[in-house]
C-alpha atoms as a PDB file:
ATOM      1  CA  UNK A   1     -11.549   9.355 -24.875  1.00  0.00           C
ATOM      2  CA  UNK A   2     -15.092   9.353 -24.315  1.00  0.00           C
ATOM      3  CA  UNK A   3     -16.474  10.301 -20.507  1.00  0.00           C
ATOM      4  CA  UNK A   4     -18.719   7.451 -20.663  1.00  0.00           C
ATOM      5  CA  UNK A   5     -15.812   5.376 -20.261  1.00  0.00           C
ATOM      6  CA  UNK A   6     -14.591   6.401 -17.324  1.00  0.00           C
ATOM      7  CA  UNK A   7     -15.626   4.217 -14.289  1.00  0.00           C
ATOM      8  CA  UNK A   8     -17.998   4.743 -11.640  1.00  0.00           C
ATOM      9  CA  UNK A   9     -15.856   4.907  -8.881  1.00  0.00           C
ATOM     10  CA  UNK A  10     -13.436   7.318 -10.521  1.00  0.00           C
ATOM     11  CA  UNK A  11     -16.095  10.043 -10.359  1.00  0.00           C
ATOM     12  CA  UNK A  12     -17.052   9.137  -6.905  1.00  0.00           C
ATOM     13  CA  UNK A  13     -13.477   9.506  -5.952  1.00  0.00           C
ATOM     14  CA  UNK A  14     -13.248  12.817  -7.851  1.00  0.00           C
ATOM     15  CA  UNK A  15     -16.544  14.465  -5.822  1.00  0.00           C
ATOM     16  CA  UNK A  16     -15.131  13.144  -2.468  1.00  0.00           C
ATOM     17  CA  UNK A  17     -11.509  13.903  -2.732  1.00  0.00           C
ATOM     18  CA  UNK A  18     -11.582  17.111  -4.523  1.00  0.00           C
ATOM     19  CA  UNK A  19     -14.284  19.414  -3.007  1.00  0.00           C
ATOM     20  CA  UNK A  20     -12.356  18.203   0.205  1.00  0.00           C
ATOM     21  CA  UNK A  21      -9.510  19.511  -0.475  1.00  0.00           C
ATOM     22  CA  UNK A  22     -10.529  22.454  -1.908  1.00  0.00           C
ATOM     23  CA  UNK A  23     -12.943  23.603   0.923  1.00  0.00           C
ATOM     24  CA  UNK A  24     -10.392  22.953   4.137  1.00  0.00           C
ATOM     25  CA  UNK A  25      -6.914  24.130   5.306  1.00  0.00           C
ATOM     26  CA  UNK A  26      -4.172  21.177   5.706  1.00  0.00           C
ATOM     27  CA  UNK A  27      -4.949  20.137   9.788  1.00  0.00           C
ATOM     28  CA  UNK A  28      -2.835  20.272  13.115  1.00  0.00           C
ATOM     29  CA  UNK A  29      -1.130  18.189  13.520  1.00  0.00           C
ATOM     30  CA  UNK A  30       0.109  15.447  10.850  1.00  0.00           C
ATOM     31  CA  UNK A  31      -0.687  17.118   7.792  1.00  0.00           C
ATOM     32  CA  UNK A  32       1.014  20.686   8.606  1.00  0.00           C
ATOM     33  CA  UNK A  33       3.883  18.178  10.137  1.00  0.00           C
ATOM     34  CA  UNK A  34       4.420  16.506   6.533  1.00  0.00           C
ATOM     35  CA  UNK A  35       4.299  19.580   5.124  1.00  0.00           C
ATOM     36  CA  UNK A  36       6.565  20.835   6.974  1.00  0.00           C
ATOM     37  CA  UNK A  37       8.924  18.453   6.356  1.00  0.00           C
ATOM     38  CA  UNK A  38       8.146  18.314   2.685  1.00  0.00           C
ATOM     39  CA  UNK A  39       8.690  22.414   2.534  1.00  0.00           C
ATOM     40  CA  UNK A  40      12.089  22.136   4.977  1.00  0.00           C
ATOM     41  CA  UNK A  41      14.092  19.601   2.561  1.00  0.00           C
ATOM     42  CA  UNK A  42      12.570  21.584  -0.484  1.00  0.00           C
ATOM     43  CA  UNK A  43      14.406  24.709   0.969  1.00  0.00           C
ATOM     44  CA  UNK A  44      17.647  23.015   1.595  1.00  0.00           C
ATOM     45  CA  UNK A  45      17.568  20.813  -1.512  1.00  0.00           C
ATOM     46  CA  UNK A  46      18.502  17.758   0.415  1.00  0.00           C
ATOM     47  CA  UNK A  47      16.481  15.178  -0.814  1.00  0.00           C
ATOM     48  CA  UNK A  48      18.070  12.355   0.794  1.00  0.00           C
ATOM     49  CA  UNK A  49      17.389  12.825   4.500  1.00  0.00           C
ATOM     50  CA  UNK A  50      13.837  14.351   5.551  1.00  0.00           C
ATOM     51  CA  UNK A  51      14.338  17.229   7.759  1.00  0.00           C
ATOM     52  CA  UNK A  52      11.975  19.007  10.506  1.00  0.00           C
ATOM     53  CA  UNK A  53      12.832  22.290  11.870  1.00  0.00           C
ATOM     54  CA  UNK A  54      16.374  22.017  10.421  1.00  0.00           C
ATOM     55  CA  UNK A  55      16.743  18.392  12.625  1.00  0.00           C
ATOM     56  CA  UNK A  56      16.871  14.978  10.762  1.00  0.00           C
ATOM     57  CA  UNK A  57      13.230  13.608  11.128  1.00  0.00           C
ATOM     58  CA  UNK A  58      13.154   9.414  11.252  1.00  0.00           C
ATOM     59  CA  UNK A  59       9.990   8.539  11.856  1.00  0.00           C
ATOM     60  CA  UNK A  60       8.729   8.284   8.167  1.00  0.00           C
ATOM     61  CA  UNK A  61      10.427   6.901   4.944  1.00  0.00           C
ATOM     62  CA  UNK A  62      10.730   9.583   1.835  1.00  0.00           C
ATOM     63  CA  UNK A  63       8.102   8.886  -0.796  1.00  0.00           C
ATOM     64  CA  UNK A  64       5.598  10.859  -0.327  1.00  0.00           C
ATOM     65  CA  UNK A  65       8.023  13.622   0.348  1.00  0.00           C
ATOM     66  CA  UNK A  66       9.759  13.028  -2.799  1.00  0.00           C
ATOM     67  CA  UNK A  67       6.171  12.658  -4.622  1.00  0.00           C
ATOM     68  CA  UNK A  68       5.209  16.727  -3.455  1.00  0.00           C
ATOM     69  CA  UNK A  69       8.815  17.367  -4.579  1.00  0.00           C
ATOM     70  CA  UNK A  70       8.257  16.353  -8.093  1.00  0.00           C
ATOM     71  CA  UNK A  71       5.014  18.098  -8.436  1.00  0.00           C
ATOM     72  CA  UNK A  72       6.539  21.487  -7.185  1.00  0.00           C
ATOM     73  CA  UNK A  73       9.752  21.037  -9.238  1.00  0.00           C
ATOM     74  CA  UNK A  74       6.843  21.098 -12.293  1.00  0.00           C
ATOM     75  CA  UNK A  75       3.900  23.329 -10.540  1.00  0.00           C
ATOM     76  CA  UNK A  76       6.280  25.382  -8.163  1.00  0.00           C
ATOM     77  CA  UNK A  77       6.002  24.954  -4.352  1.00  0.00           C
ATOM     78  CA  UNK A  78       1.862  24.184  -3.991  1.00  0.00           C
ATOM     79  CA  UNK A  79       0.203  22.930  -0.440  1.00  0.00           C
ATOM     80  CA  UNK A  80      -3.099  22.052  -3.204  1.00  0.00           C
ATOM     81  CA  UNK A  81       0.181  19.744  -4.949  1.00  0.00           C
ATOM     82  CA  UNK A  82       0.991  18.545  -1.400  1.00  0.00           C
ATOM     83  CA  UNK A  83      -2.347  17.659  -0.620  1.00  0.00           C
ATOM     84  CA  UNK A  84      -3.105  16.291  -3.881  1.00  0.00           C
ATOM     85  CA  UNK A  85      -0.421  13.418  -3.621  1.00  0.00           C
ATOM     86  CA  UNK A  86      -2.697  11.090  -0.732  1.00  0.00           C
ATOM     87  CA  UNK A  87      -5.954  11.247  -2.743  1.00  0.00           C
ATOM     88  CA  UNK A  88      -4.175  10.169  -6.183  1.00  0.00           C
ATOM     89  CA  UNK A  89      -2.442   7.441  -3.804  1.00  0.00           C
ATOM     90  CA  UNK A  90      -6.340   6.216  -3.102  1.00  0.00           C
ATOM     91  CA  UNK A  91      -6.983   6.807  -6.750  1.00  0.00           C
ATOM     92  CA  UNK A  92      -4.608   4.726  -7.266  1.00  0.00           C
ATOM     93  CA  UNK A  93      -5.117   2.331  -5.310  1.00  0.00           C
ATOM     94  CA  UNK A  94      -8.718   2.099  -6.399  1.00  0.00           C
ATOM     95  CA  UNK A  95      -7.239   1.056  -9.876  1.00  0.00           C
ATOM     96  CA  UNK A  96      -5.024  -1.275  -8.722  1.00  0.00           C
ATOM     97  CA  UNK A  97      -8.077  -3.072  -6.669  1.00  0.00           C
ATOM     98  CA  UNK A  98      -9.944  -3.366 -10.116  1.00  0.00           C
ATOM     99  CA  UNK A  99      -6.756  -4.949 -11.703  1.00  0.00           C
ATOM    100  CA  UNK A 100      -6.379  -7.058  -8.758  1.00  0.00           C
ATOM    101  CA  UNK A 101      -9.905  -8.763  -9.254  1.00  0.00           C
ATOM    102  CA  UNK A 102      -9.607  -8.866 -12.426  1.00  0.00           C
ATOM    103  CA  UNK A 103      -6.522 -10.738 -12.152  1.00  0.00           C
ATOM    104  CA  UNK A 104      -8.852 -13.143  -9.443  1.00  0.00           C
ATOM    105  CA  UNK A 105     -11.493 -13.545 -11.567  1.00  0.00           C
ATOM    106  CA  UNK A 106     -10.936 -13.370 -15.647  1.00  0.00           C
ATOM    107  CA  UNK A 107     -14.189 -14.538 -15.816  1.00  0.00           C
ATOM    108  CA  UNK A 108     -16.417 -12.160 -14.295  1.00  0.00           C
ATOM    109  CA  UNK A 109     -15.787  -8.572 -15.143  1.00  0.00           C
ATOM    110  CA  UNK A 110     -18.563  -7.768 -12.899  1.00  0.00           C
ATOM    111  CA  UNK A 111     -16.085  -7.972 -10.541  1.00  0.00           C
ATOM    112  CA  UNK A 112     -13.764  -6.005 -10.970  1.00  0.00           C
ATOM    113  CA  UNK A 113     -16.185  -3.051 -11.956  1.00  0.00           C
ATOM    114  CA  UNK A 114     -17.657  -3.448  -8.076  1.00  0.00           C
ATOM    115  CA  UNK A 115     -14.478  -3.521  -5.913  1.00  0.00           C
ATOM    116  CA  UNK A 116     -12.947  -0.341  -6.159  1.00  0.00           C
ATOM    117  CA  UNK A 117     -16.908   0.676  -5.674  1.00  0.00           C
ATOM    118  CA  UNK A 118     -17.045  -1.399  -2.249  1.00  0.00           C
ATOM    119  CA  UNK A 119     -13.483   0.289  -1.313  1.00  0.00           C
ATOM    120  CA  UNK A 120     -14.588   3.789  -1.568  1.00  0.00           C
ATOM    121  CA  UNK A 121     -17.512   3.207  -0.150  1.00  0.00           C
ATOM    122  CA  UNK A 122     -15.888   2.342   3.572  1.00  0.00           C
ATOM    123  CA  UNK A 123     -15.928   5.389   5.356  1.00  0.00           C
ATOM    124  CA  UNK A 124     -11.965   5.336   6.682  1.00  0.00           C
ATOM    125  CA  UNK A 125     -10.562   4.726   3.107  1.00  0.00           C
ATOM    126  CA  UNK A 126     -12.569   7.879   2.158  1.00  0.00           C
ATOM    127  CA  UNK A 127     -11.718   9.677   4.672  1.00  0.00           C
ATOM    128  CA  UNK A 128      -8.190   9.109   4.429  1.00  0.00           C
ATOM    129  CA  UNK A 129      -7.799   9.380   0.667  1.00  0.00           C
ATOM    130  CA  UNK A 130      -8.540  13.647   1.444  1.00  0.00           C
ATOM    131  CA  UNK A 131      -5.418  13.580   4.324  1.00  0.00           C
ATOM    132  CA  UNK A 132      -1.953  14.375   3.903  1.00  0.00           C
ATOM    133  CA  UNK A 133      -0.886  11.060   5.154  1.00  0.00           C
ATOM    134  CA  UNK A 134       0.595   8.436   4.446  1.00  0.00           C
ATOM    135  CA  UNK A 135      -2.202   5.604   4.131  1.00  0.00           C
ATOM    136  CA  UNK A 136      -3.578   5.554   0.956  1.00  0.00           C
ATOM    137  CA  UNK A 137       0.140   5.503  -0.584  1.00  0.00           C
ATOM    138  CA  UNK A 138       1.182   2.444   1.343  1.00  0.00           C
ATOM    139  CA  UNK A 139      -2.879   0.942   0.386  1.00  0.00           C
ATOM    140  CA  UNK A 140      -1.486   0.613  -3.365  1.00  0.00           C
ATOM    141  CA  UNK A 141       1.992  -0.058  -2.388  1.00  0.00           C
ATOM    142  CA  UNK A 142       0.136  -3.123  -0.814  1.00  0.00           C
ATOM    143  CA  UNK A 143      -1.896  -3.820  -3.876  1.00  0.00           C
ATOM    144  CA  UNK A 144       1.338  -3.575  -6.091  1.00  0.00           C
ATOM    145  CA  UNK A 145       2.935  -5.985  -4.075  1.00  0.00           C
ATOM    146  CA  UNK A 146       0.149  -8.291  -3.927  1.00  0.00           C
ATOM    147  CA  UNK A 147      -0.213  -8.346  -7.793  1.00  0.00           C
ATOM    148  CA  UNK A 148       3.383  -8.556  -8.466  1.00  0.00           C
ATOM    149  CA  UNK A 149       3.431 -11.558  -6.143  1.00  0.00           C
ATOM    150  CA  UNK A 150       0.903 -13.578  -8.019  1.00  0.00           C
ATOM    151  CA  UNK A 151       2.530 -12.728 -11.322  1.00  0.00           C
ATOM    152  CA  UNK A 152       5.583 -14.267  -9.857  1.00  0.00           C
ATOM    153  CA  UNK A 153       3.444 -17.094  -8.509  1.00  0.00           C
ATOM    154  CA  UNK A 154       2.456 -17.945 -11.822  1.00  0.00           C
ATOM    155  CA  UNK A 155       5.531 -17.671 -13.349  1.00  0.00           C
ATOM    156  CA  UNK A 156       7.108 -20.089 -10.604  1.00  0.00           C
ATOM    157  CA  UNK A 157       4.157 -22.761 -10.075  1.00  0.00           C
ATOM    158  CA  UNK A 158       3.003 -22.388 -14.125  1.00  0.00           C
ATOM    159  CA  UNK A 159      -0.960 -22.877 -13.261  1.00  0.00           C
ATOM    160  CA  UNK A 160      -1.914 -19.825 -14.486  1.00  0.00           C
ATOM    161  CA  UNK A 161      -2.221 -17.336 -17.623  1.00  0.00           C
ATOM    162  CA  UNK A 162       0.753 -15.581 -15.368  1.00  0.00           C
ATOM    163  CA  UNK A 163       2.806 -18.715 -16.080  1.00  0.00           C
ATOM    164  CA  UNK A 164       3.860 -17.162 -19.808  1.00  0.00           C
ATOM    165  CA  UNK A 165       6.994 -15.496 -19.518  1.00  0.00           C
ATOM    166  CA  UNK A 166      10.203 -15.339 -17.963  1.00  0.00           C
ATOM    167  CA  UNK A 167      10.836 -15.911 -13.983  1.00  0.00           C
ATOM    168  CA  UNK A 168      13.733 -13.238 -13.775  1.00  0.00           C
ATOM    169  CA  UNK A 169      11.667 -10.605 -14.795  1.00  0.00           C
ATOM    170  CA  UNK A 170       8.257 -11.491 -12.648  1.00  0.00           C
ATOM    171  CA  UNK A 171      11.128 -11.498  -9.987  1.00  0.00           C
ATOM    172  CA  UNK A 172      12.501  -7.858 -10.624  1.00  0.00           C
ATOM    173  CA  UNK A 173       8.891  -6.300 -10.895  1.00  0.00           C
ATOM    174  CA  UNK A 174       8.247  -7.874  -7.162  1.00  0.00           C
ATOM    175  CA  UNK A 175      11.378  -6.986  -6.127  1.00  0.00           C
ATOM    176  CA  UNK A 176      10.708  -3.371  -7.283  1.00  0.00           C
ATOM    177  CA  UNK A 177       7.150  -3.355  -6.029  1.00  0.00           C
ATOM    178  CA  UNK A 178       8.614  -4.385  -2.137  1.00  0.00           C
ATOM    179  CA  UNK A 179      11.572  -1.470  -2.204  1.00  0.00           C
ATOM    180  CA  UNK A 180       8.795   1.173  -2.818  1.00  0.00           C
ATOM    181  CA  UNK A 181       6.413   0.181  -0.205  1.00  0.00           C
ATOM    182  CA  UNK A 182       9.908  -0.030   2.238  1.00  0.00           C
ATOM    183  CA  UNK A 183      10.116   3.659   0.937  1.00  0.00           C
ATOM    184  CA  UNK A 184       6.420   4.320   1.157  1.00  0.00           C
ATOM    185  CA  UNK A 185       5.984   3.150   5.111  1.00  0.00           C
ATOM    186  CA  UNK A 186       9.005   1.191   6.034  1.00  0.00           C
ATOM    187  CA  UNK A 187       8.867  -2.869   6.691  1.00  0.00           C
ATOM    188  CA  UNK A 188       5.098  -2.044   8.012  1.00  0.00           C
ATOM    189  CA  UNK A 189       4.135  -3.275   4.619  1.00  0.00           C
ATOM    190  CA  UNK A 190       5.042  -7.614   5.476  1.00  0.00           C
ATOM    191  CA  UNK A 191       2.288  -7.032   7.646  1.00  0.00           C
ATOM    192  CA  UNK A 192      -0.537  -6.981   4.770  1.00  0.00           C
ATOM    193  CA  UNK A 193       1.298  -8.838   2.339  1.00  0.00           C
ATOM    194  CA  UNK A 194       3.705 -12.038   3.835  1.00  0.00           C
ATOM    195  CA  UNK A 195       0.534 -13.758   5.598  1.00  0.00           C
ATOM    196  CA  UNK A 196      -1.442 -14.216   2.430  1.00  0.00           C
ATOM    197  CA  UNK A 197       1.779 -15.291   0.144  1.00  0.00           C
ATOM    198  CA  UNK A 198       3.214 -17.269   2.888  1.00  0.00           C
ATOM    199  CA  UNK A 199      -0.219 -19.497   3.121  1.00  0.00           C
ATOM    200  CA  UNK A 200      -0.232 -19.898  -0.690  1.00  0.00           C
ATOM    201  CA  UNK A 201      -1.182 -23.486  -0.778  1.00  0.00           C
ATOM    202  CA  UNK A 202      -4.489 -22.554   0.623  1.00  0.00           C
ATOM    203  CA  UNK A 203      -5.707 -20.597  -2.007  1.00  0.00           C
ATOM    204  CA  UNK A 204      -3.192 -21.113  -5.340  1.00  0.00           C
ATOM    205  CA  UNK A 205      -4.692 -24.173  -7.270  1.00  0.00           C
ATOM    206  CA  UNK A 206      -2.737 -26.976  -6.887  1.00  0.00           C
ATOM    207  CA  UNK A 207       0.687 -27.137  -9.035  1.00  0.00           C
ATOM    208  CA  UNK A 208       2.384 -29.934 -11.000  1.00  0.00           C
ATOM    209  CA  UNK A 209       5.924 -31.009 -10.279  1.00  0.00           C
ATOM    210  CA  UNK A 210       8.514 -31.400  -7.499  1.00  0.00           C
ATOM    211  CA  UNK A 211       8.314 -29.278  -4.412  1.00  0.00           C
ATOM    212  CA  UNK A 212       6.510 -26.370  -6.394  1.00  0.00           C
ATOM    213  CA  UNK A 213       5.682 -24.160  -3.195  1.00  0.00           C
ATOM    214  CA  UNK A 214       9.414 -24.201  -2.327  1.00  0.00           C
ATOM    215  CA  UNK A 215      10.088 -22.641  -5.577  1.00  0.00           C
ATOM    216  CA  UNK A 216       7.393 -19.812  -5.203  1.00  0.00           C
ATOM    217  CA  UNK A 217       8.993 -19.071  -1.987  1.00  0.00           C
ATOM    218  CA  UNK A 218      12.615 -18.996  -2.865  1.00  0.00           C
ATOM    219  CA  UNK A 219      11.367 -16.295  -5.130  1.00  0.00           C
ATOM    220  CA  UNK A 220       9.256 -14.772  -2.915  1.00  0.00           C
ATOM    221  CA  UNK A 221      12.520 -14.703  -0.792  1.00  0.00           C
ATOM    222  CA  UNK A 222      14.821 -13.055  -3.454  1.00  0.00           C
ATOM    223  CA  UNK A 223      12.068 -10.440  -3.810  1.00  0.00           C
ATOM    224  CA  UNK A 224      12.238  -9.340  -0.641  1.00  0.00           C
ATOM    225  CA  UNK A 225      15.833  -9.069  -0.687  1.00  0.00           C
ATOM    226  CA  UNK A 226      15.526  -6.965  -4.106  1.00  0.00           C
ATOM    227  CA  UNK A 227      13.119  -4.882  -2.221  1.00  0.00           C
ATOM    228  CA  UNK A 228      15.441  -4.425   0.887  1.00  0.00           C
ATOM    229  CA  UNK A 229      18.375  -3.460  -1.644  1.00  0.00           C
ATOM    230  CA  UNK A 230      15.781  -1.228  -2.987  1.00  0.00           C
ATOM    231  CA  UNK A 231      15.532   1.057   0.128  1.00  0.00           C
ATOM    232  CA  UNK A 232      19.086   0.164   1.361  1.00  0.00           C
ATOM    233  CA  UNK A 233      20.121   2.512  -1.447  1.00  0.00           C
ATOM    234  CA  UNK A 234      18.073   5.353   0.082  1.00  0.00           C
ATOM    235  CA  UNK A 235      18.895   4.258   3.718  1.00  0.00           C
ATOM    236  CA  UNK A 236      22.440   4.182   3.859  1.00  0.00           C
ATOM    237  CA  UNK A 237      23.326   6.816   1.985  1.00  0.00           C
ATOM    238  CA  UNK A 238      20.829   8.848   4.318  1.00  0.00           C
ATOM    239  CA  UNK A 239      21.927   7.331   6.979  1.00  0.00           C
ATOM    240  CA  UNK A 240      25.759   8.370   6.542  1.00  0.00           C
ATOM    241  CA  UNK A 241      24.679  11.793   6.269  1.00  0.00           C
ATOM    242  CA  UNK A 242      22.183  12.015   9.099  1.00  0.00           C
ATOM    243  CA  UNK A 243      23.850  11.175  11.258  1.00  0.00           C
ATOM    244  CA  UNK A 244      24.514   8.073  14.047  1.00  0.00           C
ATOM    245  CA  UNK A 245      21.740   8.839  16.313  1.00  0.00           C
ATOM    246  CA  UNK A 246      19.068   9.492  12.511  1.00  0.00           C
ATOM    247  CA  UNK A 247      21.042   6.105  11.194  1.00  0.00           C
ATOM    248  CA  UNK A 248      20.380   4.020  13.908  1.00  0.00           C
ATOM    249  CA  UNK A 249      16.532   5.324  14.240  1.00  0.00           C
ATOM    250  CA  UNK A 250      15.836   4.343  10.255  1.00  0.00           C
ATOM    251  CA  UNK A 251      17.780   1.331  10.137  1.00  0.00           C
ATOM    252  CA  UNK A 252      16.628  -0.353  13.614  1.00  0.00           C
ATOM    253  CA  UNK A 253      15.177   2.006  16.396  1.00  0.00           C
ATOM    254  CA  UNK A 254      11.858   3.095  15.192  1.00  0.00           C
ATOM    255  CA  UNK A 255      10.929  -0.605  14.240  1.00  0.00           C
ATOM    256  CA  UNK A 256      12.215  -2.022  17.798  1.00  0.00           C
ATOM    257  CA  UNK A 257      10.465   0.729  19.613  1.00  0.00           C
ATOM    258  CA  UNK A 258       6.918  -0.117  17.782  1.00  0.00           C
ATOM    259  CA  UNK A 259       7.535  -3.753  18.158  1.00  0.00           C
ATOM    260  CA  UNK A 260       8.426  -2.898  22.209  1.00  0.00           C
ATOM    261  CA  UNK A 261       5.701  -0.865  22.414  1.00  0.00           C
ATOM    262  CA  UNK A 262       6.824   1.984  23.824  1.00  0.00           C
ATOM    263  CA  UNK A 263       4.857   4.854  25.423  1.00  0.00           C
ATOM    264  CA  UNK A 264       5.894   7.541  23.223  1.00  0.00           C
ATOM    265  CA  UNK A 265       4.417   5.836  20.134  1.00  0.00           C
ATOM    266  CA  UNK A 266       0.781   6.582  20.390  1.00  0.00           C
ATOM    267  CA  UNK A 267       0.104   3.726  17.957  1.00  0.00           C
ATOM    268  CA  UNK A 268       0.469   1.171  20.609  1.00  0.00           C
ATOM    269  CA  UNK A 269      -2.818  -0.279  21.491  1.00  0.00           C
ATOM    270  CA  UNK A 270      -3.374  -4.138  23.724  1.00  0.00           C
ATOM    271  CA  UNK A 271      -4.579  -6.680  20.962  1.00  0.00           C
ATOM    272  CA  UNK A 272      -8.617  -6.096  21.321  1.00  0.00           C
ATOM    273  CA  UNK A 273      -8.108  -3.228  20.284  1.00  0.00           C
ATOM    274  CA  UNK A 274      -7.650  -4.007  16.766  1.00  0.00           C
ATOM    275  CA  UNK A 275     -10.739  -6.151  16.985  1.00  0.00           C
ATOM    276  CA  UNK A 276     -12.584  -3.367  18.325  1.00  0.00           C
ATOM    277  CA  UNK A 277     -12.107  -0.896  15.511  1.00  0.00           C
ATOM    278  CA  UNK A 278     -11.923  -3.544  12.677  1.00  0.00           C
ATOM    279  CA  UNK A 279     -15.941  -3.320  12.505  1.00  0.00           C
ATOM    280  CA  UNK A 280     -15.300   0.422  11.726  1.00  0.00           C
ATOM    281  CA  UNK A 281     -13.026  -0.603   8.815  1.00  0.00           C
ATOM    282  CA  UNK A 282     -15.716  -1.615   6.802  1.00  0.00           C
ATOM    283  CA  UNK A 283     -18.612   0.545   7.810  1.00  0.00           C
ATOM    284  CA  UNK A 284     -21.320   1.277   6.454  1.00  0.00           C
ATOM    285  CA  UNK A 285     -20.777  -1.821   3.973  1.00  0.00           C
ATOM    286  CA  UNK A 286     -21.222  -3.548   7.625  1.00  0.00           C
ATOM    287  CA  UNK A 287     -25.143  -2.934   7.435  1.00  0.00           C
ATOM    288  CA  UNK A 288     -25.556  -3.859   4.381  1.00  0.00           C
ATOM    289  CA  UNK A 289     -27.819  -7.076   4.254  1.00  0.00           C
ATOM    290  CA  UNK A 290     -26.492  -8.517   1.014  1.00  0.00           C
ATOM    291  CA  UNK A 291     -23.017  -8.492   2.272  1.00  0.00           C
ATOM    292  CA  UNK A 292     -24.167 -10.758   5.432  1.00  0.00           C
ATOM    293  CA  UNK A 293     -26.487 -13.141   2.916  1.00  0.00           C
ATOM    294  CA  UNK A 294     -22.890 -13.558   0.487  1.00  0.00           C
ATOM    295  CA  UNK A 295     -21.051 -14.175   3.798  1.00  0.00           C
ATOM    296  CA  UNK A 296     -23.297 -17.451   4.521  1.00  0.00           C
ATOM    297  CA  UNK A 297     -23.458 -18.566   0.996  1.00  0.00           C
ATOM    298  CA  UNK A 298     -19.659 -19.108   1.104  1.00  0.00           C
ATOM    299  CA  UNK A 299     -20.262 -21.950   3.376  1.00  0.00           C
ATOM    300  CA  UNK A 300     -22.172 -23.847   0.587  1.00  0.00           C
ATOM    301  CA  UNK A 301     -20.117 -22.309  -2.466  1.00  0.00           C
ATOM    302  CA  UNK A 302     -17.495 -24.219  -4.355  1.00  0.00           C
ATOM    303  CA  UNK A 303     -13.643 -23.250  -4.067  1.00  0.00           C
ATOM    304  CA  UNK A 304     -12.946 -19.994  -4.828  1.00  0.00           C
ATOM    305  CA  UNK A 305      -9.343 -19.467  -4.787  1.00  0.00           C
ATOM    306  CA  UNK A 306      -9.354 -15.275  -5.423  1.00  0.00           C
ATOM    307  CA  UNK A 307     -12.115 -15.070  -1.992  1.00  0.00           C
ATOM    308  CA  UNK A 308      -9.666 -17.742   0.152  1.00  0.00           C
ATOM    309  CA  UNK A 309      -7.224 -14.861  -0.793  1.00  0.00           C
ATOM    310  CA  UNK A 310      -8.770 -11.605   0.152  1.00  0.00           C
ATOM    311  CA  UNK A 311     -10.251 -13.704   3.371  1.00  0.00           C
ATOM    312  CA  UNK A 312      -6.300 -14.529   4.090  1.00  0.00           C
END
């Protein structure tokens, strides 16, 4: 394959990620956390429950432990492997935000050449794509389910090039898509995706026949239960072996203790909060005098389903 066909933005994410990782040690105290966790079930060989200083450890699903494990069980026992696994999860999901415009707009390649540009370019993504976190995994876990969704909206409401094909398996692929961002970050994942596919008749072009949104979302609805049988199978069998006290914490305490809000989870922050930081989300694209100019020319554009989308 020729290197003039590899995009832009995978050689920007190369010269960020890589000299990053290269040029630091793993930080206090998440990433030497994960990887201790990662190096404490490698050394017992139990891959089903995540262990921390030889006690079950509940506050994070398995993926991305399981991801280092497969790159040690080929490369031996590597933190470079460890630390490797986030920044090919932005990688990733820099790919899957090309396909995902594309997908939006067929008819302007342009497009889809720019996004994953406009992604890397805001400063948190970046910065999180060279952290042993969990982030950037769950970012194209999010993007997976988001594209498998609209191929199973087209299969369902048949307005689209998606429509071609079978229902059952547009179905399986969301289903499958759901279960591994369960695994990647637990049920955190409805948060970016069930909004946007709930409000489908404000962006999907209008379909033909009887009650067509009710059959989207009777299949958006057997997704999601494909997806909880998905991490059921890891979560049950972990849980059983865990222990009561790890069972009940992955199958309901960590999510009602979030939701409560309680002290110890330092992720708890009053509502303005969120609208505080958001700004910093998008920095520095936030100064950037074209984006503002687009912004007002939306007013006086025609519909665009794909930008009522990303907007949801």
């Amino acid at each position: 394959m020729s290197w003039r066909r590899i995009p832009a933005w995978c050689w920007l994410w190369a010269a960020v990620s890589l000299p990053a990782l290269a040029l630091r040690p793993a930080w206090a105290v998440d990433e030497t956390r994960y990887l201790a966790v990662g190096w404490d079930m490698w050394r017992r060989g139990d891959f089903l429950v995540p262990h921390l200083v030889g006690k079950p450890y509940a506050d994070k699903p398995p993926l991305l432990f399981w991801l280092m494990h497969a790159g040690w069980a080929v490369v031996g026992v590597s933190e470079t492997w460890a630390r490797l696994v986030p920044a090919l999860g932005a990688l990733l999901a820099l790919l899957l935000t090309a396909r995902l415009a594309r997908r939006l707009w067929p008819d302007r390649p342009d497009v889809a050449r720019r996004a994953p540009l406009l992604l890397q370019a805001c400063v948190l993504f970046t910065a999180w794509s060279t952290l042993l976190m969990f982030d950037t995994l769950m970012t194209a876990c999010v993007l997976a389910a988001l594209l498998a969704a609209l191929t199973l909206a087209g299969r369902t409401l048949g307005v689209s090039p998606d429509g071609r094909g079978g229902v059952l398996p547009a179905l399986a692929l969301c289903g499958l898509a759901f279960g591994v961002a369960f695994l990647a970050k637990g049920p955190v994942v409805l948060v970016y995706v069930l909004p946007a596919l709930l409000l489908v008749p404000l962006w999907w072009p209008r379909p033909q026949g009887a009650h067509p949104w009710r059959r989207f979302r009777l299949g958006l609805l057997a997704a999601l239960v494909i997806g909880a049988a998905v991490a059921l199978a890891w979560a049950l069998p972990a849980a059983a072996r865990g222990g009561s006290e790890y069972g009940a914490a992955i199958l309901w305490g960590q999510i009602a203790r979030r939701v409560a809000g309680e002290p110890e989870h330092l992720h708890t922050q009053p509502f303005w909060f969120y609208l505080a930081v958001l700004p910093l989300c998008v920095l520095p694209l936030l100064g950037w005098p074209r984006l503002w100019s687009a912004l007002r020319a939306l007013r006086a554009a025609p519909r665009d389903d794909g930008v009522r989308l990303c907007l949801l």
